[in-house]
N, C-alpha and C. Protein backbone atom coordinates (compact mmCIF):
# COMPACT_ATOMS: atom_id res chain seq x y z
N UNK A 1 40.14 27.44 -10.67
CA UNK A 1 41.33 27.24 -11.48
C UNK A 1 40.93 26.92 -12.91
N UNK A 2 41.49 27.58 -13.90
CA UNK A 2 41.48 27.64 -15.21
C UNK A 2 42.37 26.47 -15.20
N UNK A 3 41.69 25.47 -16.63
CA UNK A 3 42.42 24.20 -16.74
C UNK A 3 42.90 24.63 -18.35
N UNK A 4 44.55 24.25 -18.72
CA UNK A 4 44.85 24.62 -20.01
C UNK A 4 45.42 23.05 -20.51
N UNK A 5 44.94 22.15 -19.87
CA UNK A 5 45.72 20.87 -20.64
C UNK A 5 44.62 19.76 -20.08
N UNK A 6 44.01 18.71 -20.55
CA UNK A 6 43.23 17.69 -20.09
C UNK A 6 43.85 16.65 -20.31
N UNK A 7 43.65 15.21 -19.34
CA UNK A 7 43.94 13.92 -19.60
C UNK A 7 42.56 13.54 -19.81
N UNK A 8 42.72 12.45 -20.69
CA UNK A 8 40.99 11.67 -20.83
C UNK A 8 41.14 10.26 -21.17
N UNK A 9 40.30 9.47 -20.85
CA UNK A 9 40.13 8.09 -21.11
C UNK A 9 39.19 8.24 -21.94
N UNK A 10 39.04 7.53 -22.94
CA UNK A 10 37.75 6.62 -23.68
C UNK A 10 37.79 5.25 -23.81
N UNK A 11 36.50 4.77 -24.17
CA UNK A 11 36.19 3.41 -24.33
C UNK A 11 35.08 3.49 -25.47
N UNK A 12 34.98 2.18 -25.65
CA UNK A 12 34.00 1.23 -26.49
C UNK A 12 32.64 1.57 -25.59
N UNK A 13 31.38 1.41 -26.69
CA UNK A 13 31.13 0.56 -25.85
C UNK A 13 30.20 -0.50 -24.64
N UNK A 14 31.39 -1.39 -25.03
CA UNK A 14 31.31 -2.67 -24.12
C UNK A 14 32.05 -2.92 -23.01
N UNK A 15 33.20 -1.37 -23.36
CA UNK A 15 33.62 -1.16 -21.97
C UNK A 15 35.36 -2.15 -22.25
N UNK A 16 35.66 -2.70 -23.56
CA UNK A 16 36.64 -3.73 -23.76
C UNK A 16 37.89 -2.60 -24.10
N UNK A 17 37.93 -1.82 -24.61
CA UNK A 17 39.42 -1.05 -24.86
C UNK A 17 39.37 0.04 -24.36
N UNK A 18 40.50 0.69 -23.89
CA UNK A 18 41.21 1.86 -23.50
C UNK A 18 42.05 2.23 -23.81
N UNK A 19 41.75 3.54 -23.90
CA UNK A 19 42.43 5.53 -25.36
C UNK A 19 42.38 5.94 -24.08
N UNK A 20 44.00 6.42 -23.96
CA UNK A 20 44.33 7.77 -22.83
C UNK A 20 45.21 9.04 -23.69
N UNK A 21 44.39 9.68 -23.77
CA UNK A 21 44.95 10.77 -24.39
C UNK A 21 45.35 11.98 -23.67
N UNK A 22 45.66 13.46 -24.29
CA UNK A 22 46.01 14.37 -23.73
C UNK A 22 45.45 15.55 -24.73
N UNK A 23 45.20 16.73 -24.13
CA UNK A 23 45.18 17.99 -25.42
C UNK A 23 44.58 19.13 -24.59
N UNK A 24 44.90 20.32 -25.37
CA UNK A 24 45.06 21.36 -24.79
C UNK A 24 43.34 21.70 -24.83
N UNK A 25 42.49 21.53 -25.49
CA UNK A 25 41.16 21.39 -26.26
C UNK A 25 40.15 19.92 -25.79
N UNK A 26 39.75 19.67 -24.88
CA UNK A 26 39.32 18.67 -24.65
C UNK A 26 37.62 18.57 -25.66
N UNK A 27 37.03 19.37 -25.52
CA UNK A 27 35.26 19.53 -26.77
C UNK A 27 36.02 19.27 -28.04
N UNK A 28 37.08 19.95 -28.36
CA UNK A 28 37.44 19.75 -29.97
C UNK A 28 37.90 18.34 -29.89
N UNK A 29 38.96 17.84 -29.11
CA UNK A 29 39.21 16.96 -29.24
C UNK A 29 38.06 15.71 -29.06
N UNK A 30 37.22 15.60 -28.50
CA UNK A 30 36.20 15.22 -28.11
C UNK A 30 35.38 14.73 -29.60
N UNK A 31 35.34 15.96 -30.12
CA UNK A 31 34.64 15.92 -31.11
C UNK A 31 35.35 15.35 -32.86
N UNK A 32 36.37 15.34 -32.71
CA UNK A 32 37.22 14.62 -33.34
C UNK A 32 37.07 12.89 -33.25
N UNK A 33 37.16 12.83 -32.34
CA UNK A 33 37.09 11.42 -31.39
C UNK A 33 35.65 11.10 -32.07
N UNK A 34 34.28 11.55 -31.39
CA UNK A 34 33.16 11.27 -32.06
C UNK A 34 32.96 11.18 -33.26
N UNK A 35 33.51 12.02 -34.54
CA UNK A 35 33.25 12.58 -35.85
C UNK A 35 34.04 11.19 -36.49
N UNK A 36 35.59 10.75 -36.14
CA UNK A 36 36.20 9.48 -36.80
C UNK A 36 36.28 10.83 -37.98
N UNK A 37 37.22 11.96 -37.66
CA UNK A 37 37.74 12.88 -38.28
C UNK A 37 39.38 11.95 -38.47
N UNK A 38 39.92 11.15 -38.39
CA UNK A 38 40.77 10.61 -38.64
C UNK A 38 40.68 9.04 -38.71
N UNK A 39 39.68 8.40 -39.80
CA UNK A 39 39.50 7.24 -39.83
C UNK A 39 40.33 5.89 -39.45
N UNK A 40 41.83 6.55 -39.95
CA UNK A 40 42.44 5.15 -39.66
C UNK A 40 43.33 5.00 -37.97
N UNK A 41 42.54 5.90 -37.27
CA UNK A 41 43.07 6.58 -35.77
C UNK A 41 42.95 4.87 -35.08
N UNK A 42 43.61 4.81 -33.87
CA UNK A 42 43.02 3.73 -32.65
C UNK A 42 41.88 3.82 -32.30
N UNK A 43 41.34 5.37 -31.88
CA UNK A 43 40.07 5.83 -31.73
C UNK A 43 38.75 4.83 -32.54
N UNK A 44 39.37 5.46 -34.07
CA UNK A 44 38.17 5.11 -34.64
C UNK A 44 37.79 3.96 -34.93
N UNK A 45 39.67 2.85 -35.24
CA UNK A 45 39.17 1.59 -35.35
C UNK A 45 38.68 0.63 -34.70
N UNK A 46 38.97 1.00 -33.44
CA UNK A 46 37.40 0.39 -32.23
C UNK A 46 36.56 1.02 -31.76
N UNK A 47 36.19 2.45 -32.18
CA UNK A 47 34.87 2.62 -31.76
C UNK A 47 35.00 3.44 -30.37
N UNK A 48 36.27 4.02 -30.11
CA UNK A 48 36.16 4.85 -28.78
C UNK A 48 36.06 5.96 -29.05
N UNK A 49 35.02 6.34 -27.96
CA UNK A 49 34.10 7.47 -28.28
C UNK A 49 33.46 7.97 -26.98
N UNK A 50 33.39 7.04 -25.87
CA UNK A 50 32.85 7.37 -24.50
C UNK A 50 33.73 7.74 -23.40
N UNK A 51 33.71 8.93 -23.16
CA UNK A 51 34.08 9.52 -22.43
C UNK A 51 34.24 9.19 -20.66
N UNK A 52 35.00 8.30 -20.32
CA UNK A 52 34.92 7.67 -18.98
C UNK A 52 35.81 8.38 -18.09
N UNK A 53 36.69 9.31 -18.31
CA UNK A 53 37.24 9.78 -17.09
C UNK A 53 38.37 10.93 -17.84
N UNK A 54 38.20 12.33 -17.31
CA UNK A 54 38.58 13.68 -17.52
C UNK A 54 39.27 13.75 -16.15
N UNK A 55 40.51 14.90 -16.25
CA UNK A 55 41.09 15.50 -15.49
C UNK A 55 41.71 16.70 -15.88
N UNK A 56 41.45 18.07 -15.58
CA UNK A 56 42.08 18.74 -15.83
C UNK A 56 43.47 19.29 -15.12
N UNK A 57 44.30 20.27 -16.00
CA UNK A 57 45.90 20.56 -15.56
C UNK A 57 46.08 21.69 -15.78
N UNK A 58 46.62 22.39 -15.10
CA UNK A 58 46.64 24.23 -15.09
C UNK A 58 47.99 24.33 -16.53
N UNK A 59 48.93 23.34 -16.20
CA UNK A 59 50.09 23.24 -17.44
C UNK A 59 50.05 22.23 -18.59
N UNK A 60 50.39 22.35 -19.55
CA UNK A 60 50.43 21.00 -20.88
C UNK A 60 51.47 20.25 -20.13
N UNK A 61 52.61 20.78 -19.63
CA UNK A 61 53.25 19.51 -19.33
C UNK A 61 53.13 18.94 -17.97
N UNK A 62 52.58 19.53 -17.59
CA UNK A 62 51.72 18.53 -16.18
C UNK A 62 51.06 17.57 -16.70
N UNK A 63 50.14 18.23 -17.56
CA UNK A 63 48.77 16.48 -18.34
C UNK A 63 49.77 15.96 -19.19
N UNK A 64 50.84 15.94 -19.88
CA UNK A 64 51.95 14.87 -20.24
C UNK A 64 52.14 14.09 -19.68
N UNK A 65 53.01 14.81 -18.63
CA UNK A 65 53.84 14.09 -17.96
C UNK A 65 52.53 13.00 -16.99
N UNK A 66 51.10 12.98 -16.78
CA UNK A 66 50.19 12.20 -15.80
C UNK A 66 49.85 11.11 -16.83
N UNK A 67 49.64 11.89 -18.33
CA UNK A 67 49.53 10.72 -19.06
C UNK A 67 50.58 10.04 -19.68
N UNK A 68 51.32 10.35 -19.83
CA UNK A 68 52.75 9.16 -19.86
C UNK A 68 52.73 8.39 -18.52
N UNK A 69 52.28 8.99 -17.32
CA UNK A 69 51.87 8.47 -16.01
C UNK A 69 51.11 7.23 -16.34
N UNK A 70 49.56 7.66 -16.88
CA UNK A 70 49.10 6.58 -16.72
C UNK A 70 48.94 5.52 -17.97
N UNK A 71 49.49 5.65 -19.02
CA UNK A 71 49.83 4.69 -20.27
C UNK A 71 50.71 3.96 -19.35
N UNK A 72 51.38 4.46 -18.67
CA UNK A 72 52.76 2.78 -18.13
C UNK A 72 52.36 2.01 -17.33
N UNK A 73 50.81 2.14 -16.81
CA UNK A 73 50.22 1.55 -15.68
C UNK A 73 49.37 0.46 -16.81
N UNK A 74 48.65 -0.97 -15.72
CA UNK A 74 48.45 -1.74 -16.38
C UNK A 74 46.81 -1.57 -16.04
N UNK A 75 45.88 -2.10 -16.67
CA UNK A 75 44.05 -2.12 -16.88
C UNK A 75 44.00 -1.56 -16.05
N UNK A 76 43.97 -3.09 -14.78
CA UNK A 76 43.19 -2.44 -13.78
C UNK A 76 43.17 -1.91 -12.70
N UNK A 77 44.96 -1.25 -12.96
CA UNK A 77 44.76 0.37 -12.13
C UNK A 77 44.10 1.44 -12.74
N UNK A 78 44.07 1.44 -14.32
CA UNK A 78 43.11 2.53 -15.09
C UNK A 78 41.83 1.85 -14.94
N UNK A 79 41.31 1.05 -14.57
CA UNK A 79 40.22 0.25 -13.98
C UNK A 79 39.53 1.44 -12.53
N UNK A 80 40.61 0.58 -11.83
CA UNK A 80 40.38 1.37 -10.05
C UNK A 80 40.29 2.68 -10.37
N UNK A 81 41.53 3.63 -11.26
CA UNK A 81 40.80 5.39 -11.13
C UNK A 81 39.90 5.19 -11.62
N UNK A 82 39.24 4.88 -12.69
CA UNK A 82 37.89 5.18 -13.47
C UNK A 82 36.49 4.72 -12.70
N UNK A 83 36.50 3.99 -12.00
CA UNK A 83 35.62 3.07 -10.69
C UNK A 83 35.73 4.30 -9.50
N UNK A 84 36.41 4.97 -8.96
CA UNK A 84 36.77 6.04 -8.61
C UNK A 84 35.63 7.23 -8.60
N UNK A 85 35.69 7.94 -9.78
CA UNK A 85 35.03 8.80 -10.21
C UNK A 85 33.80 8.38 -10.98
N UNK A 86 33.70 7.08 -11.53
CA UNK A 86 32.44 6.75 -12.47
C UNK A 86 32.44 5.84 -12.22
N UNK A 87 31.84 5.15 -11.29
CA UNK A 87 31.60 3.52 -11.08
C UNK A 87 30.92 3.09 -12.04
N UNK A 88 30.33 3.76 -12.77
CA UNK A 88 29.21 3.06 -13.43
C UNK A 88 29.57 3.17 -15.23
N UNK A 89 31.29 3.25 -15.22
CA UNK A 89 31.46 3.96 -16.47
C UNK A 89 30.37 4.25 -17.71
N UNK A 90 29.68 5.39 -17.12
CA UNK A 90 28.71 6.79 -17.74
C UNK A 90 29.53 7.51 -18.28
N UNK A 91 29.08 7.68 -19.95
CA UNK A 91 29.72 8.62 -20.77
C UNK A 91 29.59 9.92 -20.08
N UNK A 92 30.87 10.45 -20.01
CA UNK A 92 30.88 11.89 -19.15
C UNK A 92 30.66 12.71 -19.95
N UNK A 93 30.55 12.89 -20.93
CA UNK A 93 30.27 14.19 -22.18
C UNK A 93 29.69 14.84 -21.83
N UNK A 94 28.38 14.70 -20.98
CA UNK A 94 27.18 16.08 -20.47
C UNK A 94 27.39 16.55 -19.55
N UNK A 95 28.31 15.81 -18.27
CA UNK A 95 29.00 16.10 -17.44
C UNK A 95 30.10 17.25 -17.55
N UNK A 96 30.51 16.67 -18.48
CA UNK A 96 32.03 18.05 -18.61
C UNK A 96 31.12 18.89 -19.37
N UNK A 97 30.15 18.78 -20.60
CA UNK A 97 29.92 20.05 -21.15
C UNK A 97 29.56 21.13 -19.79
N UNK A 98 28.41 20.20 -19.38
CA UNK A 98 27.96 21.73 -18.11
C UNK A 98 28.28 21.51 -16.98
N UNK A 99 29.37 21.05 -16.44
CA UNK A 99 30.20 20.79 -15.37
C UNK A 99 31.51 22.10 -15.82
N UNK A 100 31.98 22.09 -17.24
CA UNK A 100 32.96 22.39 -17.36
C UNK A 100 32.55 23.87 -18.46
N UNK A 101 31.96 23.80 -19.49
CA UNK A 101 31.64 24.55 -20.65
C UNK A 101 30.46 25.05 -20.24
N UNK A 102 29.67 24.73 -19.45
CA UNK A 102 28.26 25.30 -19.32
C UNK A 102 27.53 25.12 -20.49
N UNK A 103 27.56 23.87 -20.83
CA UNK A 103 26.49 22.97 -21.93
C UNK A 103 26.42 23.67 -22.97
N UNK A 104 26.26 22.39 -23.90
CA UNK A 104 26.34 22.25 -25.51
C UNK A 104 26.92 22.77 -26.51
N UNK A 105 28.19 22.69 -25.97
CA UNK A 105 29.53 23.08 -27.22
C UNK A 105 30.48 21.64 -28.01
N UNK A 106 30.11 20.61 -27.38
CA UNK A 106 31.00 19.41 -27.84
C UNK A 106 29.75 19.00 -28.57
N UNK A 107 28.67 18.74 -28.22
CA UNK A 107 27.62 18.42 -29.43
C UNK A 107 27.20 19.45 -30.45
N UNK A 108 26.83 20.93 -30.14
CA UNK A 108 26.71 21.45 -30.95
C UNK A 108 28.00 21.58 -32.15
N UNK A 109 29.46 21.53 -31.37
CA UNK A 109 30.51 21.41 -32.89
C UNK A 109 30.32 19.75 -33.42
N UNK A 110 29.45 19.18 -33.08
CA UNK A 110 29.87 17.23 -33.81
C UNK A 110 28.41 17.38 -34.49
N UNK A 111 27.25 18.64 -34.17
CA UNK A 111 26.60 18.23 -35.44
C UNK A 111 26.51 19.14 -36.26
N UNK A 112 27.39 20.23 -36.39
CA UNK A 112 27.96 21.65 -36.84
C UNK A 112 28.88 20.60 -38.05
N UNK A 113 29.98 19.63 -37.59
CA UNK A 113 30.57 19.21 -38.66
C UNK A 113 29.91 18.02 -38.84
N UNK A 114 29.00 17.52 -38.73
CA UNK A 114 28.55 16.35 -39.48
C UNK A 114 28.04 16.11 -40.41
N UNK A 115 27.89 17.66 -41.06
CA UNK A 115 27.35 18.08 -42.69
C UNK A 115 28.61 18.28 -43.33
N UNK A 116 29.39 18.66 -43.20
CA UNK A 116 31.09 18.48 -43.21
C UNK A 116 31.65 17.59 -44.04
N UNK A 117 32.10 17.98 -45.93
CA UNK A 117 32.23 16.15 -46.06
C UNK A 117 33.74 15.58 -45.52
């Protein structure tokens, strides 16, 4: 199954805040996220950047409607899924590249724009 919409968590990290986002582009967005391509973001002003838990959605408004799902939920049920799939919350980035992209398209675009002013 072709995925056209992702949910994602990030963190710090120290593992202290949680970013649940959504987008049709999960590497671009990804790489946005890393780059602090929008300085005064939530993202950037703490430092989330680690990739702790992906899901993909065949529809955009399926991954909406899961992440409006899981923004209304409190820690540490986004705790328990993320313990789930990554007990060890491990930045998943190399995971989805060649789990998902077949490696090095979210790093190769974050050091593609990091000459970028």
């Amino acid at each position: 199954m072709l995925h056209s919409a992702w949910v994602y968590i990030l963190t710090n990290k120290n593992n202290t805040t949680l970013y649940v986002g959504v987008t049709n582009d999960l590497p671009t967005r990804l790489w946005e996220h890393r780059t602090m391509r929008n300085p005064r973001s939530f993202t950037a002003q703490y430092n989330l950047f680690k990739l702790i838990y992906y899901e993909g959605f065949e529809t955009v408004s399926e991954a909406v409607i899961y992440e409006k799902f899981l923004k209304g939920k409190k820690r540490q049920w986004k705790t328990d899924l993320i313990e789930k799939v990554n007990p060890e919350w491990r930045d998943l980035l190399v995971s989805f590249e060649s789990d998902i992209l077949g490696g090095g398209r979210v790093l190769a675009r974050a050091s593609e724009g990091s000459d970028a002013g």
